[in-house]
C-alpha atoms as a PDB file:
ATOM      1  CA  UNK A   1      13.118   9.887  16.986  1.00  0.00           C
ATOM      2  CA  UNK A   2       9.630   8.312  17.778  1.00  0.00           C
ATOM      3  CA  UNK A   3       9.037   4.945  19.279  1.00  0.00           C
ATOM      4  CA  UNK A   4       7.790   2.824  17.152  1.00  0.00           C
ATOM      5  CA  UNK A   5       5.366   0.911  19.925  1.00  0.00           C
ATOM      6  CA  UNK A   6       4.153   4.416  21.753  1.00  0.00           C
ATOM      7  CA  UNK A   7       4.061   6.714  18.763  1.00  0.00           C
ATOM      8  CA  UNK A   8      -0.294   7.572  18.016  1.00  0.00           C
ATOM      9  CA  UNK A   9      -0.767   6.189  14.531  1.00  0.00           C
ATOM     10  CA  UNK A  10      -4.314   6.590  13.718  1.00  0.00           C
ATOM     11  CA  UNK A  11      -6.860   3.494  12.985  1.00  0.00           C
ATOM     12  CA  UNK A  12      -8.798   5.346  10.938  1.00  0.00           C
ATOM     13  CA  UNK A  13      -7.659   8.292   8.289  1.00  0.00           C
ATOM     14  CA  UNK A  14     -10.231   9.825   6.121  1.00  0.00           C
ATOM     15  CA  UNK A  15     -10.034  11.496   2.892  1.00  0.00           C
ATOM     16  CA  UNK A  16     -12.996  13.109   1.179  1.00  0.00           C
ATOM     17  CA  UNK A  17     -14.252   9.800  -0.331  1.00  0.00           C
ATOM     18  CA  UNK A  18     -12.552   7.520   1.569  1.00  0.00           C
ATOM     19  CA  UNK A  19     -11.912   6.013   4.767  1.00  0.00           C
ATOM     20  CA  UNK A  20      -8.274   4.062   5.734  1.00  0.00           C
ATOM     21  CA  UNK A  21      -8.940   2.041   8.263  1.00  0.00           C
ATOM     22  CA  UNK A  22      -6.561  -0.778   9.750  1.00  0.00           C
ATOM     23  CA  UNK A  23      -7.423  -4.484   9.068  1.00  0.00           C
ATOM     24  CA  UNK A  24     -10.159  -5.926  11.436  1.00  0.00           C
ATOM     25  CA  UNK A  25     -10.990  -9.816  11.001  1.00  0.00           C
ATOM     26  CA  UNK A  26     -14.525  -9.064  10.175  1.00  0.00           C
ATOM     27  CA  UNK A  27     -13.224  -7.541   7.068  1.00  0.00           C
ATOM     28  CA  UNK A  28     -12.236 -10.943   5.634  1.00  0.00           C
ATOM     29  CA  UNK A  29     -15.015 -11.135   3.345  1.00  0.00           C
ATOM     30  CA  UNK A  30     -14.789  -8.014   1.833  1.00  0.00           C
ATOM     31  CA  UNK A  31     -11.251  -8.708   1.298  1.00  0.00           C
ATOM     32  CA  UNK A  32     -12.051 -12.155  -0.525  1.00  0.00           C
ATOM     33  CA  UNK A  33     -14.294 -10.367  -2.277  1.00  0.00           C
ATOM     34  CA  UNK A  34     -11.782  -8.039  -3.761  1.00  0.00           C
ATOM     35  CA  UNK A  35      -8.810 -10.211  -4.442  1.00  0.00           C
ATOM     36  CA  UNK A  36     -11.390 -12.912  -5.929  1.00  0.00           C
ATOM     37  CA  UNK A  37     -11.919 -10.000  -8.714  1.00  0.00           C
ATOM     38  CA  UNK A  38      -8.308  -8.543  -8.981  1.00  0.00           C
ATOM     39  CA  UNK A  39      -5.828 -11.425  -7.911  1.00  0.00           C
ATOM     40  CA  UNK A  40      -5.077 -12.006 -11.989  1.00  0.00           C
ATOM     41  CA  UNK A  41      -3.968  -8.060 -12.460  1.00  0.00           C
ATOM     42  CA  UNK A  42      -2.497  -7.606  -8.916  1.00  0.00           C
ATOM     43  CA  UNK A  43      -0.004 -10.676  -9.844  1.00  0.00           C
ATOM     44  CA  UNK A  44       1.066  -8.664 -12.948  1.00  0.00           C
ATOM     45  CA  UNK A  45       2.769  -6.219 -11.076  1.00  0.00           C
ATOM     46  CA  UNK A  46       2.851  -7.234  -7.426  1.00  0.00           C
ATOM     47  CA  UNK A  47       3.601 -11.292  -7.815  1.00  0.00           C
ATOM     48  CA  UNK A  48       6.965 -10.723  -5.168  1.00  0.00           C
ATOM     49  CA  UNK A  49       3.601 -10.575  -2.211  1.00  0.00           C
ATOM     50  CA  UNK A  50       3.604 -13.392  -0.282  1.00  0.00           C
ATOM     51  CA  UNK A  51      -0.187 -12.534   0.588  1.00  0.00           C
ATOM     52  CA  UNK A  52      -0.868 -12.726  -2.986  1.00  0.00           C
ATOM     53  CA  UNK A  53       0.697 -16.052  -3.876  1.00  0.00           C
ATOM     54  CA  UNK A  54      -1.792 -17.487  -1.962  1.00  0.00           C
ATOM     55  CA  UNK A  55      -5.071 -18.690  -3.856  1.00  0.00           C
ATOM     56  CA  UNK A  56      -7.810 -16.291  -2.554  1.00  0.00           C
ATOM     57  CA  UNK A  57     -10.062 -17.915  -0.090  1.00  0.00           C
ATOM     58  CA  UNK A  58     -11.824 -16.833   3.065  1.00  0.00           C
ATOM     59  CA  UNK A  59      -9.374 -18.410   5.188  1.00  0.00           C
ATOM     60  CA  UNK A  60      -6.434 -16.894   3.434  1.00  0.00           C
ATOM     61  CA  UNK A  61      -8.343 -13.469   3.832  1.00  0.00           C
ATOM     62  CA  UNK A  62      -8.837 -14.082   7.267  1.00  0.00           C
ATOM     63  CA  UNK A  63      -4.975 -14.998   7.760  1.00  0.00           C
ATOM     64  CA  UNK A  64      -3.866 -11.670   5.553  1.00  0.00           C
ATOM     65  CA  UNK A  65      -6.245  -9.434   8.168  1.00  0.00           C
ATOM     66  CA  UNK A  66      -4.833 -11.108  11.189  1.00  0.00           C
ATOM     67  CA  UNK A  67      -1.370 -10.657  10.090  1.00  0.00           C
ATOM     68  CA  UNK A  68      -2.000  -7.247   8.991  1.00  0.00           C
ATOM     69  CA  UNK A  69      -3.497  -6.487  12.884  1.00  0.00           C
ATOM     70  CA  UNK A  70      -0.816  -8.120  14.101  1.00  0.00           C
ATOM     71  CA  UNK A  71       1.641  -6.068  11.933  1.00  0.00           C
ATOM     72  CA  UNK A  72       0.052  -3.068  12.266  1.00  0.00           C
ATOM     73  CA  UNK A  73      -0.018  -3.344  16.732  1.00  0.00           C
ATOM     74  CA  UNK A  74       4.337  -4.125  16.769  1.00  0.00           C
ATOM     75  CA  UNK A  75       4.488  -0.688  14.252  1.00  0.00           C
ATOM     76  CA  UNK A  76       6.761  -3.380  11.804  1.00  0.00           C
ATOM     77  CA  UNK A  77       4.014  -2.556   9.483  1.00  0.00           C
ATOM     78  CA  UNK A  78       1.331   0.069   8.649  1.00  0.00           C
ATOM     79  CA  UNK A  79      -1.556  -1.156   6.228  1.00  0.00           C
ATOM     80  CA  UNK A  80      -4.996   0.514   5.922  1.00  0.00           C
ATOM     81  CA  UNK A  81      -7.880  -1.074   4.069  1.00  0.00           C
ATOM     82  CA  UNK A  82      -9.639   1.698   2.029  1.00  0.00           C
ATOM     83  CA  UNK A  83     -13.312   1.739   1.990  1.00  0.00           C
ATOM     84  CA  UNK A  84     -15.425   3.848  -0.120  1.00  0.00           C
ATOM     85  CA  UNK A  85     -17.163   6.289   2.426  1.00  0.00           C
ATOM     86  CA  UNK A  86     -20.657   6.471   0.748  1.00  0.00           C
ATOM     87  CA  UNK A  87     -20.928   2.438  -0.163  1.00  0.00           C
ATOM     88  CA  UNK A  88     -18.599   0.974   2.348  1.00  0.00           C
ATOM     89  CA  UNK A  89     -17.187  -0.874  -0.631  1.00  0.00           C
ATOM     90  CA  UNK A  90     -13.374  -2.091  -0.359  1.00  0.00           C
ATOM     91  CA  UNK A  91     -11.641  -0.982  -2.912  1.00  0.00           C
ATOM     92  CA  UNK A  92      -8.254  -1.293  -2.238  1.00  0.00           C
ATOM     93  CA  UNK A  93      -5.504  -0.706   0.346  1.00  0.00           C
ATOM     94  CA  UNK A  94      -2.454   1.146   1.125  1.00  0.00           C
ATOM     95  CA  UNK A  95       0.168   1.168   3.153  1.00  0.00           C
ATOM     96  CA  UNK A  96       3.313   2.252   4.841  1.00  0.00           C
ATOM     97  CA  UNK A  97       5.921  -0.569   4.746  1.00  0.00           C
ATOM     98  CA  UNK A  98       9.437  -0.894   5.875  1.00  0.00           C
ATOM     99  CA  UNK A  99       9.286   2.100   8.218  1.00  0.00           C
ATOM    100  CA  UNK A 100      13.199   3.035  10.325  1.00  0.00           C
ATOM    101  CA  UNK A 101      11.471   4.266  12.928  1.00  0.00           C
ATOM    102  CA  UNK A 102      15.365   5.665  13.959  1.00  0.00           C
ATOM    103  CA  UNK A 103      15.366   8.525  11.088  1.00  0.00           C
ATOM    104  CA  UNK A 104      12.027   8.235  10.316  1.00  0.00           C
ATOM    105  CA  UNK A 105      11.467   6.890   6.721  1.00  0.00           C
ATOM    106  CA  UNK A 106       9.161   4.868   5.078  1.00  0.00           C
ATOM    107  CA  UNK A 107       7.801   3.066   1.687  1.00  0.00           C
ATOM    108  CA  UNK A 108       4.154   4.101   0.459  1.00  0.00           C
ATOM    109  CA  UNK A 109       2.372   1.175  -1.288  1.00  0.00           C
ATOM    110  CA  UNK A 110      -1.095   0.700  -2.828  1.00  0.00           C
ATOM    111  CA  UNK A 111      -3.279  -1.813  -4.536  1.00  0.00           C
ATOM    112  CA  UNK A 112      -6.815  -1.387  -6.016  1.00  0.00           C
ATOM    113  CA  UNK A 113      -9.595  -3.877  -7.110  1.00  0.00           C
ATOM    114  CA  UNK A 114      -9.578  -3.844 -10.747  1.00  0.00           C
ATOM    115  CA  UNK A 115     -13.101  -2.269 -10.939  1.00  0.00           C
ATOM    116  CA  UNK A 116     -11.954   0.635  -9.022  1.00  0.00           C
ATOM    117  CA  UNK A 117      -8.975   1.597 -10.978  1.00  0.00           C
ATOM    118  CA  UNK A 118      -9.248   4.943 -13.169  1.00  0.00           C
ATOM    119  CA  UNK A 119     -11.556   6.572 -10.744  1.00  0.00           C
ATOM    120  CA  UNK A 120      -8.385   8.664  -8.796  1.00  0.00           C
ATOM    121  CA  UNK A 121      -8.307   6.031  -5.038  1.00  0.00           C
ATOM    122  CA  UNK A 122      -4.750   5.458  -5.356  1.00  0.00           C
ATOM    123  CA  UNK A 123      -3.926   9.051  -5.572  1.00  0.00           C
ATOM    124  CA  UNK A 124      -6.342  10.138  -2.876  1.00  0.00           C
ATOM    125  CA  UNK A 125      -5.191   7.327  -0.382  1.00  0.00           C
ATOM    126  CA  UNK A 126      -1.458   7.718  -1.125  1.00  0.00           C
ATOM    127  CA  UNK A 127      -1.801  11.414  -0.869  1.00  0.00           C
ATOM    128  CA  UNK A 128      -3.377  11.201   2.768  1.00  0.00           C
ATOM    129  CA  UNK A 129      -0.715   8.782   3.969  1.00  0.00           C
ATOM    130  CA  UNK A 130       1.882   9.940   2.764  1.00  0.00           C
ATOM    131  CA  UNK A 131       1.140  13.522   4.224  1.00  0.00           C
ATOM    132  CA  UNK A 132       0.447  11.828   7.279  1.00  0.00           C
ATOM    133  CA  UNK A 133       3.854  10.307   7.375  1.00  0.00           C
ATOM    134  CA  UNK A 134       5.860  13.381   6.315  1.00  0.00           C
ATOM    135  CA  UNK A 135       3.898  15.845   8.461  1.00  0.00           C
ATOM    136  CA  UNK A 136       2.791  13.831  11.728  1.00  0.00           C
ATOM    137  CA  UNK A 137       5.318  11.437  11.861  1.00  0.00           C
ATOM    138  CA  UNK A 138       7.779  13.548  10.419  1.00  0.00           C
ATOM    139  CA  UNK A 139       9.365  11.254   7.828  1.00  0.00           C
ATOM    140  CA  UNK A 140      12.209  12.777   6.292  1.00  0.00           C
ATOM    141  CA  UNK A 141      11.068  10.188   3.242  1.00  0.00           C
ATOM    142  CA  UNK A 142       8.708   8.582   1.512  1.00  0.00           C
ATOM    143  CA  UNK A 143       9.900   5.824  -0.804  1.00  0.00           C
ATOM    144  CA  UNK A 144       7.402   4.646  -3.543  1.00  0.00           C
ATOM    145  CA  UNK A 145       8.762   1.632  -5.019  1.00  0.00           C
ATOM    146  CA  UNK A 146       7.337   0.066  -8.473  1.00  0.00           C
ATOM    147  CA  UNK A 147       7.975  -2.237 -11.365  1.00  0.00           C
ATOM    148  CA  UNK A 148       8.720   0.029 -14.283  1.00  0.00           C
ATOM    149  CA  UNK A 149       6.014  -1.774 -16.589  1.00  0.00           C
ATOM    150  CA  UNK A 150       3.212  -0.878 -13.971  1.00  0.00           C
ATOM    151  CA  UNK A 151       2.127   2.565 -15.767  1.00  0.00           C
ATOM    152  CA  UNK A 152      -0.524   2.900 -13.596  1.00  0.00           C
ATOM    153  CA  UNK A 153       1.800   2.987 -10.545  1.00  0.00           C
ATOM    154  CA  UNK A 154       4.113   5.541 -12.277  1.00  0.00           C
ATOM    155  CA  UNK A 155       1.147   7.823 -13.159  1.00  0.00           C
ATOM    156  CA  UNK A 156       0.312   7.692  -8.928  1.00  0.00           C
ATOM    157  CA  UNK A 157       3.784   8.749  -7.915  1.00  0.00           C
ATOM    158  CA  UNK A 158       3.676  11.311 -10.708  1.00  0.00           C
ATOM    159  CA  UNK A 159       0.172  12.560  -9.725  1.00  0.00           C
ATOM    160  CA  UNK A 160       1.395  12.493  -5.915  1.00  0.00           C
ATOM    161  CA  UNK A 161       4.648  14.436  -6.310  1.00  0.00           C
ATOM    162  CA  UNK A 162       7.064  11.863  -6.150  1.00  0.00           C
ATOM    163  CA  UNK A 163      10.292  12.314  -7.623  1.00  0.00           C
ATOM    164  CA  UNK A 164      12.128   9.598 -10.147  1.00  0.00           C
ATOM    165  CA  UNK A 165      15.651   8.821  -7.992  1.00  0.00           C
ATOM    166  CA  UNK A 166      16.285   6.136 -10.213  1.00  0.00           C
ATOM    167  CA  UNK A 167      15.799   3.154 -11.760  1.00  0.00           C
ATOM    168  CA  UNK A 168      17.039  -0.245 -11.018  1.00  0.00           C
ATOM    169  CA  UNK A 169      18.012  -2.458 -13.878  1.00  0.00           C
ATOM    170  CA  UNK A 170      17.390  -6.441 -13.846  1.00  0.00           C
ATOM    171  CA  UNK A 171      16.309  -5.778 -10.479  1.00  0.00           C
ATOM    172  CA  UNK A 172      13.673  -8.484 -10.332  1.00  0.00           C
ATOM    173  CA  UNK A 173      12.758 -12.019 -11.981  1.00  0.00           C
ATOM    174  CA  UNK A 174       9.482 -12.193 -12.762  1.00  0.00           C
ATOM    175  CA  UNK A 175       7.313 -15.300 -12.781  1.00  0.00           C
ATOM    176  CA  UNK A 176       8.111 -16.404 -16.146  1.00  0.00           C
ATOM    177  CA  UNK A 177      11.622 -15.542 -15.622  1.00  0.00           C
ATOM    178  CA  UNK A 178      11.948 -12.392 -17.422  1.00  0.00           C
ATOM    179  CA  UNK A 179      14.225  -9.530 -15.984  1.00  0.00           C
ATOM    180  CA  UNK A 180      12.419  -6.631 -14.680  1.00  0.00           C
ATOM    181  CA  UNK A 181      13.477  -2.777 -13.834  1.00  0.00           C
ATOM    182  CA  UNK A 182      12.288  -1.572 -10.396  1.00  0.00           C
ATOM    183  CA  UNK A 183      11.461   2.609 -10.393  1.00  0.00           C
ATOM    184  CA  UNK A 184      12.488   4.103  -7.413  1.00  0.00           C
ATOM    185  CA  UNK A 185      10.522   7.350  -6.608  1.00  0.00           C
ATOM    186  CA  UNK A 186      10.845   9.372  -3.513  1.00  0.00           C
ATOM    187  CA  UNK A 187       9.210  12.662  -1.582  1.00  0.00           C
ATOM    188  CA  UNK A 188      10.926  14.148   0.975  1.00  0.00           C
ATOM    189  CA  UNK A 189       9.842  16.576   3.935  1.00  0.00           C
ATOM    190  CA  UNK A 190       9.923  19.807   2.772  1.00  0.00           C
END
């Protein structure tokens, strides 16, 4: 079992267009910049995030990459920023949440500026970390965890070899009150 505070995890994981990198303050305007454009269709799917309940701002950029450092240094939480390697463009971020440490297992989770969707991110970056977790850290799971009206999150787990466990009915209250089902997919370590 590793521990959590002395196990390597990596600042920086690259794929072949993209570089994961952990949240530095000086990435607050980038960050702005994204959420500005894609806080409306993040909230569709993702409105439970504190982060995102927030109107976007510079300072509430700044506070979501400070938090994230913070986060990211105690191991209670792994987010990555992921920059497009030949712009440097943010265009999106992915995680690994909820990690026991004690087993190991951990949750996968992903957003993408809206004019970045379609072009295969979310399925590169979850790919990398979730090989990551399964084959350095050794997870014996990786939980991917999404509202059941989020298509485009399905089609990720799908593309990324997650398996459908289950899913979870009246799981959630949306904003407007309405009931939602939660899809719980899973990979293990093979």
């Amino acid at each position: 079992m590793p521990n959590a505070l002395t196990f390597p995890v990596p600042t920086e994981l690259e794929t072949p267009r993209l570089l994961l990198r952990s949240f530095r303050l000086e990435d607050a305007p980038a960050l702005h910049e994204a959420l500005v454009e894609s806080v409306a269709q993040l909230r569709e799917h993702l409105w439970f995030l504190p982060w995102l309940a927030m109107e976007p701002s510079l300072q509430s950029a700044e506070l979501r990459c400070r938090q994230a450092q913070a986060n990211f240094l105690l191991r209670t939480d792994l987010p990555y920023l992921a920059f497009e390697k030949s712009t440097e463009r943010l265009v999106g971020s992915v995680g690994l949440h909820r990690t026991d440490w004690e087993l190991p297992k951990t949750e996968v989770g992903y957003w993408l500026r809206t004019s970045e969707t379609g072009k295969g991110y979310a399925t590169e970056a979850v790919n990398a970390l979730t090989d990551w977790a399964l084959n350095t850290l050794g997870a014996k799971r990786v939980s991917l965890i999404t509202d059941e009206l989020n298509q485009g999150s399905r089609a990720v787990a799908e593309r990324c070899g997650f398996q459908l466990e289950g899913t979870l009915r009246n799981d959630a209250a949306a904003p407007d009150g309405s009931l939602r089902n939660t899809c719980v997919y899973a990979k293990l370590r093979a």
